[in-house]
PDB file of N, CA and C in Angstrom:
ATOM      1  N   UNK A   1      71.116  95.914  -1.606  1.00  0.00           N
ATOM      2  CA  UNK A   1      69.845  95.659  -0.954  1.00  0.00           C
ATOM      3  C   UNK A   1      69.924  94.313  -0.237  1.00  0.00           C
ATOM      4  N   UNK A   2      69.518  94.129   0.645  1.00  0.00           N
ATOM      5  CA  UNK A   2      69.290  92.950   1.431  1.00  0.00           C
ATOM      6  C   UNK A   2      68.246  92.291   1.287  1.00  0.00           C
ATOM      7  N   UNK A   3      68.529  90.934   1.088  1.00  0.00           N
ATOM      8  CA  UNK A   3      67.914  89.885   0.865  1.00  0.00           C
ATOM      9  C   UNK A   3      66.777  89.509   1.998  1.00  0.00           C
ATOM     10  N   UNK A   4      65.487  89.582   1.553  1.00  0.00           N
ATOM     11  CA  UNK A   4      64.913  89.545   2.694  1.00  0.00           C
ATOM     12  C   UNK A   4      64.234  88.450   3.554  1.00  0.00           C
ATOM     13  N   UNK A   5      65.533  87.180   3.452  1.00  0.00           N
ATOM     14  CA  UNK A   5      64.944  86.261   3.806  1.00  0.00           C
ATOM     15  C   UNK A   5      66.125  86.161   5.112  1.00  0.00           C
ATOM     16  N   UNK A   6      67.110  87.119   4.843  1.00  0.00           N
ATOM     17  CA  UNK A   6      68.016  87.161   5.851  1.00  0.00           C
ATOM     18  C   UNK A   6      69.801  86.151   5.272  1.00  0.00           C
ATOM     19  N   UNK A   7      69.450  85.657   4.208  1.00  0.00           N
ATOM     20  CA  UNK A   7      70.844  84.998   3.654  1.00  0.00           C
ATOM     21  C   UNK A   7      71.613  85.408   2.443  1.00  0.00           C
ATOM     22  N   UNK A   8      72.871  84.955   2.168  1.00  0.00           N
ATOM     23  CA  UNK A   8      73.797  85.654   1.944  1.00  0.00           C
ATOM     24  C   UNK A   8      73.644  84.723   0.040  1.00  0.00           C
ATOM     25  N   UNK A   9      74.047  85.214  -0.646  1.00  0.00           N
ATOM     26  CA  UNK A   9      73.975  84.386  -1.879  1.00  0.00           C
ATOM     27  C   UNK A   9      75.442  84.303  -2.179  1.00  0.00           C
ATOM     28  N   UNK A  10      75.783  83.324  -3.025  1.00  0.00           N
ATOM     29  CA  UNK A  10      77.690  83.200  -3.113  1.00  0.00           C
ATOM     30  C   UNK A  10      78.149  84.188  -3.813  1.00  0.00           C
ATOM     31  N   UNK A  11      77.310  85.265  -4.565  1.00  0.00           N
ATOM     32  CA  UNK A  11      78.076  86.252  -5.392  1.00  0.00           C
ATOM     33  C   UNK A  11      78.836  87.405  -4.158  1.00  0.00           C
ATOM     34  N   UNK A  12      78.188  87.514  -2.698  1.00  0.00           N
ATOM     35  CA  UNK A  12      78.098  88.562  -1.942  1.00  0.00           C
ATOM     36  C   UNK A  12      79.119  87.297  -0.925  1.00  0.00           C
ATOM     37  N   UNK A  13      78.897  86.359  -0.911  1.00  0.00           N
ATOM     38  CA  UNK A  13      80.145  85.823  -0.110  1.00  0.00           C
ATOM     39  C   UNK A  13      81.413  86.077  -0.829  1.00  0.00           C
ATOM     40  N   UNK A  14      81.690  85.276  -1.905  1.00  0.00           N
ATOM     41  CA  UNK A  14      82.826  85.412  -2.636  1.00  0.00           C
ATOM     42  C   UNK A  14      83.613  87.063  -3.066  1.00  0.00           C
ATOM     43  N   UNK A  15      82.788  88.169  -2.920  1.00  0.00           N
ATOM     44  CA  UNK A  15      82.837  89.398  -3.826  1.00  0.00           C
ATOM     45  C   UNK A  15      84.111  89.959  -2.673  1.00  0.00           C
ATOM     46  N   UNK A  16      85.496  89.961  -3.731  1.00  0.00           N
ATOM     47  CA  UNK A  16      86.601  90.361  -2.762  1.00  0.00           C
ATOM     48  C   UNK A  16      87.051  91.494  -3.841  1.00  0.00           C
ATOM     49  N   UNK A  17      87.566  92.577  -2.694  1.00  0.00           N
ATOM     50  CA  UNK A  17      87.812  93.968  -3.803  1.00  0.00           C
ATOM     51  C   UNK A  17      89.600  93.483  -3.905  1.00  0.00           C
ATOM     52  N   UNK A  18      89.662  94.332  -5.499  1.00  0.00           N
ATOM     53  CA  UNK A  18      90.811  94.110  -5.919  1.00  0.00           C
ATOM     54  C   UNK A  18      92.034  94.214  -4.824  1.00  0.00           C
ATOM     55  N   UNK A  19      92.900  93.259  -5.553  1.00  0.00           N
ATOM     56  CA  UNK A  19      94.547  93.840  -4.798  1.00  0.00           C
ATOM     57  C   UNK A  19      95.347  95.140  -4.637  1.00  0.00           C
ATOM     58  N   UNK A  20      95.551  95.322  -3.299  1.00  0.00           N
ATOM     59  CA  UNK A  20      96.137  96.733  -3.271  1.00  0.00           C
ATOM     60  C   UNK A  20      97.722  96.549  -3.131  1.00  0.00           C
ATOM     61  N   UNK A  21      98.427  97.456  -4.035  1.00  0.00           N
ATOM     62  CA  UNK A  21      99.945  97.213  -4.228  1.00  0.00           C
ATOM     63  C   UNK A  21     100.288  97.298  -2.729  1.00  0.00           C
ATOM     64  N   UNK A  22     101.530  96.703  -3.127  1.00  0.00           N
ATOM     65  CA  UNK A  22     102.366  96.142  -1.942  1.00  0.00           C
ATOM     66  C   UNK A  22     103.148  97.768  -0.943  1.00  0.00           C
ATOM     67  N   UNK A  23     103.334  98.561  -1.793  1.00  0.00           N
ATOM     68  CA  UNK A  23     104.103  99.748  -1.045  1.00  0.00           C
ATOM     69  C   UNK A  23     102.244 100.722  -1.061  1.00  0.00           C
ATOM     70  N   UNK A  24     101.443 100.034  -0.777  1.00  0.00           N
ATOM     71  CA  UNK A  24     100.318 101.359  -0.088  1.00  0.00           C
ATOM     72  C   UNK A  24     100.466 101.240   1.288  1.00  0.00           C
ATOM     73  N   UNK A  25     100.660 101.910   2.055  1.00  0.00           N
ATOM     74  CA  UNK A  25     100.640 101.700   3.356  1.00  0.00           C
ATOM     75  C   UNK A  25      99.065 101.400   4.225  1.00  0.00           C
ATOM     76  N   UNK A  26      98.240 101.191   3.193  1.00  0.00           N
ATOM     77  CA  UNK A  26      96.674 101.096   3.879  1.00  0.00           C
ATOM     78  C   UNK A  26      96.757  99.830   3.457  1.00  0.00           C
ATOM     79  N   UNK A  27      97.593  98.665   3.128  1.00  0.00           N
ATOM     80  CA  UNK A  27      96.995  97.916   2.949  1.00  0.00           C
ATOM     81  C   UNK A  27      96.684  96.240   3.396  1.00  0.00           C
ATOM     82  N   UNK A  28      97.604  96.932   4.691  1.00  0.00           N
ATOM     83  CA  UNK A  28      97.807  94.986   5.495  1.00  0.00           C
ATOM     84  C   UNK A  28      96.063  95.131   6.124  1.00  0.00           C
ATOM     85  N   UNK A  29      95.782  96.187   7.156  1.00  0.00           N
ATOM     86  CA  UNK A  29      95.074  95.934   8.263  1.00  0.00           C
ATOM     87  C   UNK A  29      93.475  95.845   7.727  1.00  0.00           C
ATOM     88  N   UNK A  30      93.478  96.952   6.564  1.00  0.00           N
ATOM     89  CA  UNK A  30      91.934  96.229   5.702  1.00  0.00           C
ATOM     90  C   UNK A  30      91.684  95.210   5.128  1.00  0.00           C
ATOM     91  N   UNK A  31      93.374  94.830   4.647  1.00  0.00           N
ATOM     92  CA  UNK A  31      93.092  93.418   3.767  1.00  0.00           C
ATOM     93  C   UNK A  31      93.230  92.614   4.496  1.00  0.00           C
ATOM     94  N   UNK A  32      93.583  92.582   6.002  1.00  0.00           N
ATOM     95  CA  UNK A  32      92.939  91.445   6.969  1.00  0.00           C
ATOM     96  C   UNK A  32      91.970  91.336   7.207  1.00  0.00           C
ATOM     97  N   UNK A  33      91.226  92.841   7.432  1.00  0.00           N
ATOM     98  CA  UNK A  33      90.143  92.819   8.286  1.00  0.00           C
ATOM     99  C   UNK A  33      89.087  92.307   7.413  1.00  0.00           C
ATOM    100  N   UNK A  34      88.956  92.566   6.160  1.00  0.00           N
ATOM    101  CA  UNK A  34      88.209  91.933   4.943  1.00  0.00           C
ATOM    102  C   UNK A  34      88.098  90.542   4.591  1.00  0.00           C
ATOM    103  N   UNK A  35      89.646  90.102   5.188  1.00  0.00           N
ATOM    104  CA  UNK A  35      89.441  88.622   4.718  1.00  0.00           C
ATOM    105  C   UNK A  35      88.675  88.294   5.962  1.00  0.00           C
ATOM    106  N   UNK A  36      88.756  88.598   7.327  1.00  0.00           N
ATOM    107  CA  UNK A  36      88.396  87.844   8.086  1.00  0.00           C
ATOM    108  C   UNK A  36      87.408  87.897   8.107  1.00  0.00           C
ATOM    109  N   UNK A  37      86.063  89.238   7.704  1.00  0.00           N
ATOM    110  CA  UNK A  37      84.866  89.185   7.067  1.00  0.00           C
ATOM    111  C   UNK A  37      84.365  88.547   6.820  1.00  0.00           C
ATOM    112  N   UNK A  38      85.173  87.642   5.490  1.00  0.00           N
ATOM    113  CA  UNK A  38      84.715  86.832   3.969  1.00  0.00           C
ATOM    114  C   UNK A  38      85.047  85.625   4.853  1.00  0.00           C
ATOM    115  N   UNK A  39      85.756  85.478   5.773  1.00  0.00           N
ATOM    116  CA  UNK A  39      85.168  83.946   6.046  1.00  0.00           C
ATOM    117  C   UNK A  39      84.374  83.731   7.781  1.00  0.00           C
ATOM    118  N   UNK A  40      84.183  84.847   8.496  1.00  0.00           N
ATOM    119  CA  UNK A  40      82.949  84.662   9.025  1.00  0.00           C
ATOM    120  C   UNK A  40      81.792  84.470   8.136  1.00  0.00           C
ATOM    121  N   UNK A  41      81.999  85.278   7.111  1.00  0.00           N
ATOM    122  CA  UNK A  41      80.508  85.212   6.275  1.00  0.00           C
ATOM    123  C   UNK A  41      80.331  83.810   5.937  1.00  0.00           C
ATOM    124  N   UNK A  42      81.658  83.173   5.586  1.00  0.00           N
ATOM    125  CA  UNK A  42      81.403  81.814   4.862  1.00  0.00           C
ATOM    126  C   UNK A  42      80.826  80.404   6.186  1.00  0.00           C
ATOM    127  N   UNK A  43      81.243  81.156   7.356  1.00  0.00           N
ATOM    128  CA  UNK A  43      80.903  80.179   8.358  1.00  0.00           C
ATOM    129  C   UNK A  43      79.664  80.082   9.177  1.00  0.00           C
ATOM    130  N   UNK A  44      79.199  81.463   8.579  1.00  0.00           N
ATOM    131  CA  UNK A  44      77.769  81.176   8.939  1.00  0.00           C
ATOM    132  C   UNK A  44      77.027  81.301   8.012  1.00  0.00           C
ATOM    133  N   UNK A  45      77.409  81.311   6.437  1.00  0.00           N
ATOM    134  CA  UNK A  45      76.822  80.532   5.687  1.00  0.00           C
ATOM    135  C   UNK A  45      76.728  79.468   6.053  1.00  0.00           C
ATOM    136  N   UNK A  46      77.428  78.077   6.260  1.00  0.00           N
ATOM    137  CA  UNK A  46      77.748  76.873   6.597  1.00  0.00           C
ATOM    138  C   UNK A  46      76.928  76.375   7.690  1.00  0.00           C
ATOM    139  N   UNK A  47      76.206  77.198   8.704  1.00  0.00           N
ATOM    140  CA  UNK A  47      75.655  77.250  10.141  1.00  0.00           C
ATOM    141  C   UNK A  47      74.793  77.179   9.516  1.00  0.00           C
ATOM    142  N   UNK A  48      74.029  77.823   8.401  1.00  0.00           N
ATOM    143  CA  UNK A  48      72.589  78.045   8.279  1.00  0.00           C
ATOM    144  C   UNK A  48      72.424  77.222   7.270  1.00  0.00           C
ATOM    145  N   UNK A  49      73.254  76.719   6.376  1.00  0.00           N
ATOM    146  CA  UNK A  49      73.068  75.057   5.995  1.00  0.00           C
ATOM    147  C   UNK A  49      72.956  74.007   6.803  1.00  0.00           C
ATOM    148  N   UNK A  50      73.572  73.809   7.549  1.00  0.00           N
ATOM    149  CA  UNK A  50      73.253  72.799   8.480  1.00  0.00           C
ATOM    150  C   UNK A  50      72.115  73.170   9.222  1.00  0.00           C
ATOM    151  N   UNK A  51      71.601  73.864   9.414  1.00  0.00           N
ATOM    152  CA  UNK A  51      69.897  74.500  10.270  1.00  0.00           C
ATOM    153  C   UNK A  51      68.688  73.923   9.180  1.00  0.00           C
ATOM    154  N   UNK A  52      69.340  74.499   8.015  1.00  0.00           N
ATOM    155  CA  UNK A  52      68.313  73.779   7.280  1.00  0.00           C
ATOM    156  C   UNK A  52      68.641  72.709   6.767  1.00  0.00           C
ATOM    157  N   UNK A  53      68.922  71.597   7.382  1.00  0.00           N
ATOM    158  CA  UNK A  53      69.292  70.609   6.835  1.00  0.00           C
ATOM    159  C   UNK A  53      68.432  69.793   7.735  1.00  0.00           C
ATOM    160  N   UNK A  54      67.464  68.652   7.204  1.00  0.00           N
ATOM    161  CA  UNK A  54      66.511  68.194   7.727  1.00  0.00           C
ATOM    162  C   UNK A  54      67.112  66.619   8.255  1.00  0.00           C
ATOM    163  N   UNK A  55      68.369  66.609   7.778  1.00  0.00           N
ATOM    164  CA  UNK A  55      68.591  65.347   8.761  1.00  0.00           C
ATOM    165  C   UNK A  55      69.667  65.754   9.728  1.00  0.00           C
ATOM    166  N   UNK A  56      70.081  67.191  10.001  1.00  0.00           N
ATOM    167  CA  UNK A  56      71.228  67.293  10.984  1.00  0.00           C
ATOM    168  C   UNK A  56      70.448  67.521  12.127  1.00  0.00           C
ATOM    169  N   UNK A  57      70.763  66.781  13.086  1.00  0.00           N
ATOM    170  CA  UNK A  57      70.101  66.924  14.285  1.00  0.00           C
ATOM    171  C   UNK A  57      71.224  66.897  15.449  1.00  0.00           C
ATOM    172  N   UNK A  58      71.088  67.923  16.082  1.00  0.00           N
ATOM    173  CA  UNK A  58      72.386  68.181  17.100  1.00  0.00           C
ATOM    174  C   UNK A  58      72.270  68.143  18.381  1.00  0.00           C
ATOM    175  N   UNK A  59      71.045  67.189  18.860  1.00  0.00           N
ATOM    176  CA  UNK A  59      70.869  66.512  20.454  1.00  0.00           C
ATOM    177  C   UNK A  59      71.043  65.296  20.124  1.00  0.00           C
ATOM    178  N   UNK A  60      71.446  64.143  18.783  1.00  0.00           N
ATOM    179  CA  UNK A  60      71.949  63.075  18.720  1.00  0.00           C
ATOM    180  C   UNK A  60      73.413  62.486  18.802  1.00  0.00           C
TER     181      UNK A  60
END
């Protein structure tokens, strides 16, 4: 369910599915595409900390 304030909580950032053995052949291009997921997610986590952050001001 989605959070309805629109943000991500660290259990749903961090939540990485197990390791897939080395001879599956499914397993380079999801387990890239997943990581690269998990850290867009983490970078706009990071964006929307700094938004709410009442002394970052970014026309100074």
């Amino acid at each position: 369910m989605l959070d309805p304030e629109g943000r991500f909580s660290e259990e749903t950032i961090e939540a990485v599915p197990p390791p897939m053995h080395a001879d599956d052949p499914r397993g380079s291009a999801p387990n890239l595409a997943i990581r690269r997921r998990i850290e867009r997610m983490r970078e706009l986590k990071s964006l929307r900390e700094l938004l709410d952050d009442p002394d970052f001001d970014d026309l100074t």
